[in-house]
PDB file of N, CA and C in Angstrom:
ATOM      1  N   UNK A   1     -17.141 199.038 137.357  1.00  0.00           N
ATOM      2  CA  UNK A   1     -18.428 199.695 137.420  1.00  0.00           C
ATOM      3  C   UNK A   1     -19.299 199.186 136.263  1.00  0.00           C
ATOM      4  N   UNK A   2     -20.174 198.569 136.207  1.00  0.00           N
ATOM      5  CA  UNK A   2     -21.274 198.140 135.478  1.00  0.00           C
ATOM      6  C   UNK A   2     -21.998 199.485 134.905  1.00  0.00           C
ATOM      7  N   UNK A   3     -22.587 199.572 133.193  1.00  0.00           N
ATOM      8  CA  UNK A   3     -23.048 200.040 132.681  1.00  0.00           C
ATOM      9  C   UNK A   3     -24.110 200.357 132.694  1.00  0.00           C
ATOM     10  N   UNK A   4     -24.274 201.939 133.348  1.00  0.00           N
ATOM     11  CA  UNK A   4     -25.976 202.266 133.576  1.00  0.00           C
ATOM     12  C   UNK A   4     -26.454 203.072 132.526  1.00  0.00           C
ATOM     13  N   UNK A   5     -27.538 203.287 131.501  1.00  0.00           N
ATOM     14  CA  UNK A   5     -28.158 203.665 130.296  1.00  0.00           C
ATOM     15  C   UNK A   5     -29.558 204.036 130.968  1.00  0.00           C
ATOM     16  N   UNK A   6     -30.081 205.234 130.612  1.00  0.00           N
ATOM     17  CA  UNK A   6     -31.258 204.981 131.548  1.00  0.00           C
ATOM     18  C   UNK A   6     -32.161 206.331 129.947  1.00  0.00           C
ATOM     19  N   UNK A   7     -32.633 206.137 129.537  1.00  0.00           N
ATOM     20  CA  UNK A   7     -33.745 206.270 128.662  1.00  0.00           C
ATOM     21  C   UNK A   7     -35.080 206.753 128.948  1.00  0.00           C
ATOM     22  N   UNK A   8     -35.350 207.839 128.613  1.00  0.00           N
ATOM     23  CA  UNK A   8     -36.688 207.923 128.952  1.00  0.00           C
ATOM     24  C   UNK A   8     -37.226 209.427 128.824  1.00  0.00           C
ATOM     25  N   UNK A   9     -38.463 209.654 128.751  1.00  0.00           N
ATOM     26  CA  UNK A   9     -39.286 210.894 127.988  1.00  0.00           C
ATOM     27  C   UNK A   9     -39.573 211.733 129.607  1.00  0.00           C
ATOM     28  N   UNK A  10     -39.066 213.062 129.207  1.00  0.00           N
ATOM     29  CA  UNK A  10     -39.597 213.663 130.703  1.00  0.00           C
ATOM     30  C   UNK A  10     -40.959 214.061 130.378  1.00  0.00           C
ATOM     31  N   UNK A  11     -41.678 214.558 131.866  1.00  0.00           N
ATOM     32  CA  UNK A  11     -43.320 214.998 131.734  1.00  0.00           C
ATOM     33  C   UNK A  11     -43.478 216.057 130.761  1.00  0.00           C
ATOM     34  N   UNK A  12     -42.375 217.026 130.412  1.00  0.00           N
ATOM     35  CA  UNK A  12     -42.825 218.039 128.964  1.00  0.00           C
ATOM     36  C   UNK A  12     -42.575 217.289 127.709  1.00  0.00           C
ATOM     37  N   UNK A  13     -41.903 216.293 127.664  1.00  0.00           N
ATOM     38  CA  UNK A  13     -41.992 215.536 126.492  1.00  0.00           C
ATOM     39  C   UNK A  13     -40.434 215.865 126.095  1.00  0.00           C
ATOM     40  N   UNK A  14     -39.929 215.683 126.730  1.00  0.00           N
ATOM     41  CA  UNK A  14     -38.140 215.755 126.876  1.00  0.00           C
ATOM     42  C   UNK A  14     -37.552 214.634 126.721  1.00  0.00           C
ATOM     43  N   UNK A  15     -36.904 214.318 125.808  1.00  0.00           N
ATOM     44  CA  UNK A  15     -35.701 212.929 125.246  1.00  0.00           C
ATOM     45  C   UNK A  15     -34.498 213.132 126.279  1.00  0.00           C
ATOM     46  N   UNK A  16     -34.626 212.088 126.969  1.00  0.00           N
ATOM     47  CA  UNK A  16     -33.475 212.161 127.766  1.00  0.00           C
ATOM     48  C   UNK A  16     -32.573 211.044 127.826  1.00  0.00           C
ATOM     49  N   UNK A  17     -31.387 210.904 127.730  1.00  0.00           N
ATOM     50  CA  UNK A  17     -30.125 209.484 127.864  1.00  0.00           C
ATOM     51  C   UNK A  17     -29.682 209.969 129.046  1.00  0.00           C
ATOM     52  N   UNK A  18     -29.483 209.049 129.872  1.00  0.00           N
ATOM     53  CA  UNK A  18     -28.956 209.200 131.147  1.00  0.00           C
ATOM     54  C   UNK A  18     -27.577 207.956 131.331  1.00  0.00           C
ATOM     55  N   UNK A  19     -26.968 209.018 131.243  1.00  0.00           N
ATOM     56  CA  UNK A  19     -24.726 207.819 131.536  1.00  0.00           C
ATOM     57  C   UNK A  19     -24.525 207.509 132.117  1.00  0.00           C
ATOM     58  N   UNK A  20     -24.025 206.795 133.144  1.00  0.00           N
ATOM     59  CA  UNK A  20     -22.846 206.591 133.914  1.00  0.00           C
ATOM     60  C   UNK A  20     -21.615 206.649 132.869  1.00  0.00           C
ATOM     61  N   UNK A  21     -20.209 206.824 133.326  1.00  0.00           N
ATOM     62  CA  UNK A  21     -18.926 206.605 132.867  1.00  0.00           C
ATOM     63  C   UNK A  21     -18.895 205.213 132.086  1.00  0.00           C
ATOM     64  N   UNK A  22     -19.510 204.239 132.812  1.00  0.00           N
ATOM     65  CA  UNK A  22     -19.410 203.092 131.845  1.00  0.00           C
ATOM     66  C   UNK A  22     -20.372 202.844 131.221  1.00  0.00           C
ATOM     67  N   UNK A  23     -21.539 202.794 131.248  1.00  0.00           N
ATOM     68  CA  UNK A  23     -22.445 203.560 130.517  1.00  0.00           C
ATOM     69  C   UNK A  23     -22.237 204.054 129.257  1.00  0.00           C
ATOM     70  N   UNK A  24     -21.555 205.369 129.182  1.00  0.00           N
ATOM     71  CA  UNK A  24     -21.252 206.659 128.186  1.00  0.00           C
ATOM     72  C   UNK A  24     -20.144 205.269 127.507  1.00  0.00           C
ATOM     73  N   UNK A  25     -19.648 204.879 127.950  1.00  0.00           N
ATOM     74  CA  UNK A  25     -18.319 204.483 127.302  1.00  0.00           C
ATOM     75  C   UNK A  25     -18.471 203.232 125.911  1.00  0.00           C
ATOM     76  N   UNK A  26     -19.843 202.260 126.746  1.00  0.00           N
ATOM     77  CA  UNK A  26     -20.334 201.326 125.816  1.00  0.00           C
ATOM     78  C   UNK A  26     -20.879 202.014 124.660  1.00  0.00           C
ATOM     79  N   UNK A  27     -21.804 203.065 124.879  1.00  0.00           N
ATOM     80  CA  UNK A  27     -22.846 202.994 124.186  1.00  0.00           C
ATOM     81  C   UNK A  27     -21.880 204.072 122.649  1.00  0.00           C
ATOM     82  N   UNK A  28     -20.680 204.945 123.413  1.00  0.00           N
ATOM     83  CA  UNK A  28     -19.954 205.446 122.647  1.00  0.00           C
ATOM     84  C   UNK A  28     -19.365 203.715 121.534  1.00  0.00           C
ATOM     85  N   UNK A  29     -19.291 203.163 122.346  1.00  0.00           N
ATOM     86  CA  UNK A  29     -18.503 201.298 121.241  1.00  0.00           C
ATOM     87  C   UNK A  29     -19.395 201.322 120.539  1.00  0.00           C
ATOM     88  N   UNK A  30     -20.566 201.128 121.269  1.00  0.00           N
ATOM     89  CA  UNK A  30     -21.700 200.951 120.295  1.00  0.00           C
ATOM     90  C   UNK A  30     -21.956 201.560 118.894  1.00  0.00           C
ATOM     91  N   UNK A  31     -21.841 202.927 119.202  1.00  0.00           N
ATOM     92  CA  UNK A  31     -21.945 203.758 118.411  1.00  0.00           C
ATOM     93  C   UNK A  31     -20.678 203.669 116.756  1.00  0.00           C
ATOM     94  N   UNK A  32     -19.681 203.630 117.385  1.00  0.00           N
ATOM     95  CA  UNK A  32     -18.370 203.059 116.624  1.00  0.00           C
ATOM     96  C   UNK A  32     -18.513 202.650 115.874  1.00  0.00           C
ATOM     97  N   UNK A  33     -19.134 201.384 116.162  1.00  0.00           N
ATOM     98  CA  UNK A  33     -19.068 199.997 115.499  1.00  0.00           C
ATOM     99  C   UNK A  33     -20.000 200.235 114.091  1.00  0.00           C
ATOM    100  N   UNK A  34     -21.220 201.071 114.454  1.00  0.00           N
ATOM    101  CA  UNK A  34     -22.056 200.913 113.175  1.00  0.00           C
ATOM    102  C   UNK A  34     -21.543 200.938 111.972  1.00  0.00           C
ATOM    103  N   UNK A  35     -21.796 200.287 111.193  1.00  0.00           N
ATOM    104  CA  UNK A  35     -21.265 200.947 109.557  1.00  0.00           C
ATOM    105  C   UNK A  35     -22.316 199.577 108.601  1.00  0.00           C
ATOM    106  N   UNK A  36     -21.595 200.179 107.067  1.00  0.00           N
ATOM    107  CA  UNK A  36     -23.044 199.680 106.516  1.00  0.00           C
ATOM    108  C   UNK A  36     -23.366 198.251 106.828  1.00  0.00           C
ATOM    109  N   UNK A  37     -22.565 197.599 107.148  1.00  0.00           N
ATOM    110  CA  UNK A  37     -23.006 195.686 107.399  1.00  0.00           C
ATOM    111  C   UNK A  37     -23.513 195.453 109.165  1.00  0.00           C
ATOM    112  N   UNK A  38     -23.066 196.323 109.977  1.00  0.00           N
ATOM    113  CA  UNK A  38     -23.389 196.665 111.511  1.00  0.00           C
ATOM    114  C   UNK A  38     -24.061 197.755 111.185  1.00  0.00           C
ATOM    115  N   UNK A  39     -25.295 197.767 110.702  1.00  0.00           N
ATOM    116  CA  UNK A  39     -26.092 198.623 110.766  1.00  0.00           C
ATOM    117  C   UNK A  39     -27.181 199.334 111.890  1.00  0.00           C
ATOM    118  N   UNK A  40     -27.116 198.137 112.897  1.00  0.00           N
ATOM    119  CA  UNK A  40     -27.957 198.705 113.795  1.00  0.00           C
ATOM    120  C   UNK A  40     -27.612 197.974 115.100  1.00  0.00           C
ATOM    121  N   UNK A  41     -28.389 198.378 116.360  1.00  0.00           N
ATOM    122  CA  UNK A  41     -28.031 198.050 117.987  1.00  0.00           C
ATOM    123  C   UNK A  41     -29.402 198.175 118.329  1.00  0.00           C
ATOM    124  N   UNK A  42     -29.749 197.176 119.104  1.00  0.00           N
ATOM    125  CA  UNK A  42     -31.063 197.971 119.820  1.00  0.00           C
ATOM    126  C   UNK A  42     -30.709 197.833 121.545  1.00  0.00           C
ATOM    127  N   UNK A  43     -31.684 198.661 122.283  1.00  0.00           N
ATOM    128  CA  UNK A  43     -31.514 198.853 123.327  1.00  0.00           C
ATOM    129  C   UNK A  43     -32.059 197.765 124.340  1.00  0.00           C
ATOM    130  N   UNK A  44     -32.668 197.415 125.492  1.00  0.00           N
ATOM    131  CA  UNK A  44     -33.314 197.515 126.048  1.00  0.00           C
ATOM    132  C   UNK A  44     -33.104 195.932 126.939  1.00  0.00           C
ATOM    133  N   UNK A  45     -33.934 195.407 127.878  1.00  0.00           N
ATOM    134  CA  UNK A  45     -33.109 194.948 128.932  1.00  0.00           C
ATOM    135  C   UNK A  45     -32.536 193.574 128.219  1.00  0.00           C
ATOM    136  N   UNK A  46     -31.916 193.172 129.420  1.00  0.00           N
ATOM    137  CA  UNK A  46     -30.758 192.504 129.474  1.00  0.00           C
ATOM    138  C   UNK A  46     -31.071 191.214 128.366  1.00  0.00           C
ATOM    139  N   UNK A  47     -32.390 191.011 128.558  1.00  0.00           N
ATOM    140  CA  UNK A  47     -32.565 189.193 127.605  1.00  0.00           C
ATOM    141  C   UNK A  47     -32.465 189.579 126.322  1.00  0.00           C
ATOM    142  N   UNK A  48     -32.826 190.931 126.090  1.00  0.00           N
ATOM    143  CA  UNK A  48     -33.265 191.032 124.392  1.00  0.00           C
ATOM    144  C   UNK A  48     -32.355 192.022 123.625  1.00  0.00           C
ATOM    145  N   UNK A  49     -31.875 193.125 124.555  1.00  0.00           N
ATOM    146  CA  UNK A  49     -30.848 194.140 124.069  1.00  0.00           C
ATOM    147  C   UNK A  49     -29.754 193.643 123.687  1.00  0.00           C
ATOM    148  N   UNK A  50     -29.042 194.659 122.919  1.00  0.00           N
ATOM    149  CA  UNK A  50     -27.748 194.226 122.547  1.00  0.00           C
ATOM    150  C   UNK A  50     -27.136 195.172 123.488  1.00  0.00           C
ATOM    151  N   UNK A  51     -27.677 196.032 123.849  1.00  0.00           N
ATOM    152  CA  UNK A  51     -27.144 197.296 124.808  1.00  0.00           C
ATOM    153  C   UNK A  51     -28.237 197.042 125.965  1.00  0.00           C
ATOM    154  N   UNK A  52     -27.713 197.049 127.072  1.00  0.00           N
ATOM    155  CA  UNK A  52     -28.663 196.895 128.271  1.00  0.00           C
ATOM    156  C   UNK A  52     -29.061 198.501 128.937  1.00  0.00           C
ATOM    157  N   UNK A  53     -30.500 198.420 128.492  1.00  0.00           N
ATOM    158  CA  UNK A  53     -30.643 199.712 129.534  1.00  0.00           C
ATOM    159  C   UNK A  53     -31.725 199.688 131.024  1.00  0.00           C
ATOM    160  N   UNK A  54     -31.524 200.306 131.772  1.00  0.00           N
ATOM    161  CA  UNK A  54     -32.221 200.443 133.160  1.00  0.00           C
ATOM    162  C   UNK A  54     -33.604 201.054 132.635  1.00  0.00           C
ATOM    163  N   UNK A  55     -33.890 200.318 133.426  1.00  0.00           N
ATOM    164  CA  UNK A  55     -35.844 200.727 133.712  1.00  0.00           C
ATOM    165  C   UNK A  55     -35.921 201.653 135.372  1.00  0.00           C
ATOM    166  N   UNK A  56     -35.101 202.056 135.619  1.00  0.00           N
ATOM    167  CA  UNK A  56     -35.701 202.947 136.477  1.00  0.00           C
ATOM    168  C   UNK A  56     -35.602 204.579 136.389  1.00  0.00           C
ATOM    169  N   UNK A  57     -36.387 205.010 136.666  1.00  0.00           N
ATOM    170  CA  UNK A  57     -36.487 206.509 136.236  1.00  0.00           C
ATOM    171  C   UNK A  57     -35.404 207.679 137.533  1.00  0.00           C
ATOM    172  N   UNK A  58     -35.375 208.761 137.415  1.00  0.00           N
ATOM    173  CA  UNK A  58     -34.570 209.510 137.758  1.00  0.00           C
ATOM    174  C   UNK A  58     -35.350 210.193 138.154  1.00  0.00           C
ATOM    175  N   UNK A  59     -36.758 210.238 138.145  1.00  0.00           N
ATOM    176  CA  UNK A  59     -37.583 211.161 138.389  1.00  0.00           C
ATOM    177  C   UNK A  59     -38.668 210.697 138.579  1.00  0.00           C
ATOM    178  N   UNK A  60     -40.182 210.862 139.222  1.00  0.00           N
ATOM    179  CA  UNK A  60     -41.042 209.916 139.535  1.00  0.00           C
ATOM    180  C   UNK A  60     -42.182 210.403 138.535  1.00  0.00           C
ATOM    181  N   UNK A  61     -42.149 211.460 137.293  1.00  0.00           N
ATOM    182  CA  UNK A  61     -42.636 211.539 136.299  1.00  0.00           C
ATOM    183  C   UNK A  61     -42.166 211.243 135.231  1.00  0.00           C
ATOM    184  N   UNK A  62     -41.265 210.879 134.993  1.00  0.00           N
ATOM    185  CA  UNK A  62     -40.253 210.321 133.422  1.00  0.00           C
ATOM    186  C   UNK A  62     -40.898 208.946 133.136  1.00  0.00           C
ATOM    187  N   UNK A  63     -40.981 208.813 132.000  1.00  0.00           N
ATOM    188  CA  UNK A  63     -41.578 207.656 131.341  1.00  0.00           C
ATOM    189  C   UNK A  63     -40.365 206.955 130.518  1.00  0.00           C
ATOM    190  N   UNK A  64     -40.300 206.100 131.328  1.00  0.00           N
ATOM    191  CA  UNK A  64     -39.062 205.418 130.624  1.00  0.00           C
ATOM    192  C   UNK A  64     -39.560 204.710 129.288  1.00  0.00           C
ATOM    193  N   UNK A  65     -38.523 204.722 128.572  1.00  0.00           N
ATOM    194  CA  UNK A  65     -38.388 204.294 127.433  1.00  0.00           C
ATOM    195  C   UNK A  65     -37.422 203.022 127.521  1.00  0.00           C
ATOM    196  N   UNK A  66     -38.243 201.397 127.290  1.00  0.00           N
ATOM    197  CA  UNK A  66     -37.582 200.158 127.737  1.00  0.00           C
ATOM    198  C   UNK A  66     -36.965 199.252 126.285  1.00  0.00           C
ATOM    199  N   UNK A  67     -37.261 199.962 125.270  1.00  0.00           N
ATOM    200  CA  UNK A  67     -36.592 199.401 123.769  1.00  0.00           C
ATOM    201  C   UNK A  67     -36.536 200.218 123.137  1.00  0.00           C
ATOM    202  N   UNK A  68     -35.366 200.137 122.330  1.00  0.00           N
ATOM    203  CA  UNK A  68     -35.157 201.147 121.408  1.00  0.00           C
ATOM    204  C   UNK A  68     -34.233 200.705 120.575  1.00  0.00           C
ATOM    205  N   UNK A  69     -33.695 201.310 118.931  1.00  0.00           N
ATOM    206  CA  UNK A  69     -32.843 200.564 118.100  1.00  0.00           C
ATOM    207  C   UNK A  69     -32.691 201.682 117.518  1.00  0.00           C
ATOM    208  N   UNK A  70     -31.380 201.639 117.208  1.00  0.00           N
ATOM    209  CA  UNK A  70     -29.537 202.966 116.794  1.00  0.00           C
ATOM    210  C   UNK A  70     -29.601 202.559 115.182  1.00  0.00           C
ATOM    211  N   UNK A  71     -30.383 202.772 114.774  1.00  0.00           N
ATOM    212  CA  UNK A  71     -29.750 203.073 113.229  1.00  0.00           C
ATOM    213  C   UNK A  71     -28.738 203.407 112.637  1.00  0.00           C
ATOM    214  N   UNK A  72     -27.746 203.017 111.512  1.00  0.00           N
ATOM    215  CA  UNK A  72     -27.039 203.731 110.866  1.00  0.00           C
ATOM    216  C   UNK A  72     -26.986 203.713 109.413  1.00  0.00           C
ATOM    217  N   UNK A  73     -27.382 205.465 109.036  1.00  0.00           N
ATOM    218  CA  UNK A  73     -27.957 204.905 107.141  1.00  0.00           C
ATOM    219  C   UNK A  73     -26.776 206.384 107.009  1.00  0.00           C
ATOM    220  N   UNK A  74     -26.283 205.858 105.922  1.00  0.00           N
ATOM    221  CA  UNK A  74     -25.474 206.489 105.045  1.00  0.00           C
ATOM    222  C   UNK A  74     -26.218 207.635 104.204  1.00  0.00           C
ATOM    223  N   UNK A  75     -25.727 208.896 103.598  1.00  0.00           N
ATOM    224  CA  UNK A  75     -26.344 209.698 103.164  1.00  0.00           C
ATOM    225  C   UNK A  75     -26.840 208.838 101.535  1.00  0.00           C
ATOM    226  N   UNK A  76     -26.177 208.065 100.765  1.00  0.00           N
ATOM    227  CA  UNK A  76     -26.716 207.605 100.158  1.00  0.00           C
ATOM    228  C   UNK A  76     -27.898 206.557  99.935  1.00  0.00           C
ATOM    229  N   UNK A  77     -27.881 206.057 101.153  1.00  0.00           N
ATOM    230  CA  UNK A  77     -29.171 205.061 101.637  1.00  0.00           C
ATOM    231  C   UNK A  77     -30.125 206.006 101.850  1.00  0.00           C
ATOM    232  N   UNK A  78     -30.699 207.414 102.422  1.00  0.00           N
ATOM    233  CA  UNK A  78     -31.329 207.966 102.580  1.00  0.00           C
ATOM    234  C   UNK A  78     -31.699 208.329 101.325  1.00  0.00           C
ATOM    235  N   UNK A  79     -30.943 209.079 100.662  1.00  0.00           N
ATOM    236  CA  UNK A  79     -31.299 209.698  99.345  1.00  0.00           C
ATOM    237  C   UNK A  79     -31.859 208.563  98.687  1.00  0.00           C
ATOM    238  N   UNK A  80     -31.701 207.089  98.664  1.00  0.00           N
ATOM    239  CA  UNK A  80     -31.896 206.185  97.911  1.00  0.00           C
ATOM    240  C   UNK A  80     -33.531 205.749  98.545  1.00  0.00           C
ATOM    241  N   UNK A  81     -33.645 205.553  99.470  1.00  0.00           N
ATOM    242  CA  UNK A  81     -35.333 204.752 100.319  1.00  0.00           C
ATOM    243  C   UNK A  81     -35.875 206.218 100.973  1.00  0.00           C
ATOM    244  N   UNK A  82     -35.157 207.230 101.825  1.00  0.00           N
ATOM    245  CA  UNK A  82     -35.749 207.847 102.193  1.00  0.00           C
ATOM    246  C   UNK A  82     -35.318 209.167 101.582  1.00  0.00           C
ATOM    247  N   UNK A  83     -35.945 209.722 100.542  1.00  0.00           N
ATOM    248  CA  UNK A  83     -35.254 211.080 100.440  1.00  0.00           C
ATOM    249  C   UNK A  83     -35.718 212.513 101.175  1.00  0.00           C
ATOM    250  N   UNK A  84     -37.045 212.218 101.241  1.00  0.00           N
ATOM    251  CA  UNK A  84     -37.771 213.344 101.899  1.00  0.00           C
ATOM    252  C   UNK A  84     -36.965 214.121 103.422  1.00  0.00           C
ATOM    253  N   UNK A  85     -36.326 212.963 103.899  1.00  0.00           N
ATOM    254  CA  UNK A  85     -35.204 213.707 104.961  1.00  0.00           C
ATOM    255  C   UNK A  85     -33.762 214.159 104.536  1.00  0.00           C
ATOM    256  N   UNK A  86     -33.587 214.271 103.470  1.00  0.00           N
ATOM    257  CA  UNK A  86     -32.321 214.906 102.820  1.00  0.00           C
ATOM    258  C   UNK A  86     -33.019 216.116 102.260  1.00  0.00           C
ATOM    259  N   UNK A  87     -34.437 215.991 101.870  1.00  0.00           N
ATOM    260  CA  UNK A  87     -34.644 217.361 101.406  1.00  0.00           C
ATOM    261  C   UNK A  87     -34.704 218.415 103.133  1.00  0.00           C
ATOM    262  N   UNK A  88     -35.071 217.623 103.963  1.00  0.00           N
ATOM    263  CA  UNK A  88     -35.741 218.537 105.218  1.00  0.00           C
ATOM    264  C   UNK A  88     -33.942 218.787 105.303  1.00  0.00           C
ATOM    265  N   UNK A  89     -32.611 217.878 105.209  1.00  0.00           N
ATOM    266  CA  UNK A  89     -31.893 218.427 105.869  1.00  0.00           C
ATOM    267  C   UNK A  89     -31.181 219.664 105.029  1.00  0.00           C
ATOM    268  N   UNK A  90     -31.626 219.657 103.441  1.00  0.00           N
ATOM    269  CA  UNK A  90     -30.558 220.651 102.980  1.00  0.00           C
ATOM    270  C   UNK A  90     -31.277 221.707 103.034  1.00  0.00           C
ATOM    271  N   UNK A  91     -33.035 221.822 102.920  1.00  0.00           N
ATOM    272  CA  UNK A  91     -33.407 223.027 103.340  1.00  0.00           C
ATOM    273  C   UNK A  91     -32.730 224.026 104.820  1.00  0.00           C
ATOM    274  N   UNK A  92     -32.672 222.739 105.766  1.00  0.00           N
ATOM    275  CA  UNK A  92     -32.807 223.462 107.764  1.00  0.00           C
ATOM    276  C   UNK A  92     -30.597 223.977 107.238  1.00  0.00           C
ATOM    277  N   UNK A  93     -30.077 223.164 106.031  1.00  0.00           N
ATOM    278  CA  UNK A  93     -28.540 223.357 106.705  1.00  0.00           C
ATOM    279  C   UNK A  93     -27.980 224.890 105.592  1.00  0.00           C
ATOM    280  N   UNK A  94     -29.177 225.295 105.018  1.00  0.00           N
ATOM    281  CA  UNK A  94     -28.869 226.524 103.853  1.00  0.00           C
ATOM    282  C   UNK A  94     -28.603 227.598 104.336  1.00  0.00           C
ATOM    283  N   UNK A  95     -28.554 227.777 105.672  1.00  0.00           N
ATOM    284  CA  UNK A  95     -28.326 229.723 106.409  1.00  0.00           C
ATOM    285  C   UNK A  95     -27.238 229.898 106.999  1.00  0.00           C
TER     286      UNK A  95
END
């Protein structure tokens, strides 16, 4: 079974990933693999992605989303270039 990824913003403005089994299974490798020297993956079709995703929608209002790129920053890389999102996260993780 070939890997279906399907990406894309619903009409309320909804983030949606859409799996197949093989699908879910890559993008889980994908995910794996990051660390600090594999820092990143990007998405999108077949010539340019490192991860191939589908351009067709699931719905005939969803706005697909045709590139995209998986970051992976360590809590010390954040604190180091970006800190302002370590402050948003220890405020939202204090209750």
């Amino acid at each position: 079974m070939k890997p279906r990824i399907t990406v894309n913003m619903t009409a309320q403005g909804e983030f949606e990933v859409w799996v197949n089994p093989a699908g879910r299974d890559l993008l889980v490798q994908e995910l794996q693999r990051l660390n600090e020297k594999h820092e990143h993956f990007h998405l999108g079709p077949e010539s340019i992605g490192d991860v191939e995703i589908c351009s067709r929608p699931y719905r005939p209002d969803d706005r697909i989303l045709d590139y995209g790129k998986v970051l992976f920053r360590t809590d010390d890389w954040d604190r180091q270039f970006f800190p302002h999102v370590m402050d948003a996260e220890d405020t939202s993780n204090s209750s």
